[in-house]
Protein backbone atom coordinates (compact mmCIF):
# COMPACT_ATOMS: atom_id res chain seq x y z
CA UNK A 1 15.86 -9.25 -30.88
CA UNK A 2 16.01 -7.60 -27.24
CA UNK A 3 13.95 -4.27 -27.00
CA UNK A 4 16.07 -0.91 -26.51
CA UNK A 5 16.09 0.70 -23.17
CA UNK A 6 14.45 4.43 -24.16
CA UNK A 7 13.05 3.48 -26.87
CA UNK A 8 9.03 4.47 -27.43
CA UNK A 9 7.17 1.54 -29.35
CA UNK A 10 3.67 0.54 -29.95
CA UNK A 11 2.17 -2.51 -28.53
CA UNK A 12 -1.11 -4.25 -27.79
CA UNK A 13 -2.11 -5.33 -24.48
CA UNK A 14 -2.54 -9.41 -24.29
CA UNK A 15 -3.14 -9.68 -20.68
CA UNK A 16 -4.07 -7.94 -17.28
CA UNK A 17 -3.18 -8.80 -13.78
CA UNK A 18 -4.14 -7.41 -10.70
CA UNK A 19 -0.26 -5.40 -10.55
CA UNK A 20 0.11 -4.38 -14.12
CA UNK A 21 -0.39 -5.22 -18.11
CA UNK A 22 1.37 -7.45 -19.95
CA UNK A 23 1.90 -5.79 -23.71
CA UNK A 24 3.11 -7.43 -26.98
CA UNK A 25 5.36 -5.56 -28.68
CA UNK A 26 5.73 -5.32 -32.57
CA UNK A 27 9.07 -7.03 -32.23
CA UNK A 28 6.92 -9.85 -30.60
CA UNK A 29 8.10 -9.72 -27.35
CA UNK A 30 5.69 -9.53 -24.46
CA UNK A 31 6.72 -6.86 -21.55
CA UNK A 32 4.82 -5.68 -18.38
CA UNK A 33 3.86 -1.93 -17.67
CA UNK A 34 3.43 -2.07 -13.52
CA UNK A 35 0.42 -0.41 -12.16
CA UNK A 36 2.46 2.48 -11.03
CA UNK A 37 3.83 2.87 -15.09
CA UNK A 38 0.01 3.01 -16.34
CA UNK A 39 -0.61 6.62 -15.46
CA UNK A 40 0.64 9.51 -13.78
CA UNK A 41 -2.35 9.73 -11.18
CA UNK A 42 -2.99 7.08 -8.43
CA UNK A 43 -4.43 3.72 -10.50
CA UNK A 44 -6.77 2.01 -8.09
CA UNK A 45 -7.23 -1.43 -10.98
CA UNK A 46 -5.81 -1.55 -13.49
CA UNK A 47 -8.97 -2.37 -15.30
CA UNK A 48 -10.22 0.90 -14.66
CA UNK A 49 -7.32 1.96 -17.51
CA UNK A 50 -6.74 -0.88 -19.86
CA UNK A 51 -8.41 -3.71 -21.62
CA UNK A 52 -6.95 -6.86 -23.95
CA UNK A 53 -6.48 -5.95 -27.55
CA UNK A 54 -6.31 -2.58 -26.51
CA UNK A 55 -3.45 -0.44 -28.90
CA UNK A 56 -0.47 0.87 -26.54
CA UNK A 57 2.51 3.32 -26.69
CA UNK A 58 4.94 2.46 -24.19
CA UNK A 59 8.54 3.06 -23.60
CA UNK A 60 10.91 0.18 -22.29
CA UNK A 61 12.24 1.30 -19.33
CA UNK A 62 14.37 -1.67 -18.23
CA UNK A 63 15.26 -5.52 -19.49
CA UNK A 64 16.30 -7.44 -16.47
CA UNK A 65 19.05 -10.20 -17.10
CA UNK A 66 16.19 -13.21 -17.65
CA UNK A 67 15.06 -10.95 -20.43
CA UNK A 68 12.10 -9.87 -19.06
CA UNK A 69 10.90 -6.10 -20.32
CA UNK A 70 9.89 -3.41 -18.11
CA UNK A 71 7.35 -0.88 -19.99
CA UNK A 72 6.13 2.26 -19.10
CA UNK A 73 2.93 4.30 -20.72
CA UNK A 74 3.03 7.26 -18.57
CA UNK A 75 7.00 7.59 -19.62
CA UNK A 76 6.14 7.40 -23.54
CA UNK A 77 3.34 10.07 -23.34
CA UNK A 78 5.07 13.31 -24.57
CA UNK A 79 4.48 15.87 -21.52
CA UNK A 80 5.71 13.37 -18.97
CA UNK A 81 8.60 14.41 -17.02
CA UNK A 82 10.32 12.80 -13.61
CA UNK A 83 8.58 13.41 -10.15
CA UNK A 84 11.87 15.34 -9.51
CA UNK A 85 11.62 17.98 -11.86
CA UNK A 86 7.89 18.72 -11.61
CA UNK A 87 7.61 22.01 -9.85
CA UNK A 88 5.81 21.21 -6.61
CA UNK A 89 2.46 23.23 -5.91
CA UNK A 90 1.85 24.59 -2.52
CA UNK A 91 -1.13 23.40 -0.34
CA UNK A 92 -3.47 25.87 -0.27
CA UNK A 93 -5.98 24.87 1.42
CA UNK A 94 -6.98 27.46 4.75
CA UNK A 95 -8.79 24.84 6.06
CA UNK A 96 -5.76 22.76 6.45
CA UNK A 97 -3.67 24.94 7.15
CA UNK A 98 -6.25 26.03 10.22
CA UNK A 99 -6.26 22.15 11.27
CA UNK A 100 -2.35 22.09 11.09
CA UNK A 101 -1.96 25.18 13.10
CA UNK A 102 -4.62 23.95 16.14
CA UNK A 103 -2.61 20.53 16.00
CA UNK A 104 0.72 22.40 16.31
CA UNK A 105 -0.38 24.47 19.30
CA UNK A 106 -1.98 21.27 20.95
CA UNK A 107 0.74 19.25 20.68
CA UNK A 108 3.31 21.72 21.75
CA UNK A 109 0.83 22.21 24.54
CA UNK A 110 1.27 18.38 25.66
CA UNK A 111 5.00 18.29 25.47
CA UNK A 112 5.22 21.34 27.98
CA UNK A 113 3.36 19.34 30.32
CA UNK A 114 4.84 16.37 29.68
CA UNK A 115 8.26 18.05 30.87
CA UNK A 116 6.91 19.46 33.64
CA UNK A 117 5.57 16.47 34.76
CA UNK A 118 8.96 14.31 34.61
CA UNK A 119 10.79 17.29 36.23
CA UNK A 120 8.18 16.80 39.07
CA UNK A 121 9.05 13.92 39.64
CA UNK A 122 12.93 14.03 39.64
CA UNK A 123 12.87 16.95 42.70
């Protein structure tokens, strides 16, 4: 039995490696969720996330053509919706923005001299 792209399905996780978890499926299969496929937010080791024998809802996201499973458990949690169509938030930080604005003026700064400089030299 090959798992069903889309599908949501519970597993258990049998092993970790530094890029990802491998999970065991109730169908018996074993897939991997990739570090980036653990959670939404940045995952620094996985570790930090998962441990063996720990209970698992993932969706399969992919089976390549050597039947190897691709999972995801930030796809199979309910709110979780493509980077695409997650309305972006605007920096707003003043702070930044204050940096930005001094960099923007410097380096605008530099180029006119820059210009100057090689139209110095050509007359």
């Amino acid at each position: 039995m090959s798992a069903e792209i889309g599908a949501i399905v519970p597993g258990t996780v049998v092993r970790i490696a530094p890029y990802g978890a491998f999970i065991k499926l109730e169908s018996g299969e074993t897939g991997l969720v990739h570090i980036s496929e653990i959670d939404r937010n940045y995952v620094r080791s996985v570790e930090e996330h998962l441990r063996i024998d720990d209970a698992v809802t993932v969706k399969v996201v992919g089976v390549k053509e050597d039947g190897k499973i691709d999972l995801s458990i930030k796809q199979a949690a309910s709110d979780w919706q493509p980077e695409a169509s997650r309305p972006r938030r605007a920096a707003k930080d003043p702070e930044f923005e204050q940096k930005l604005k001094r960099f923007m003026r410097s380096s605008e700064e530099r180029l006119v001299d820059v210009k100057r400089q090689r139209e110095g030299r050509r007359g």
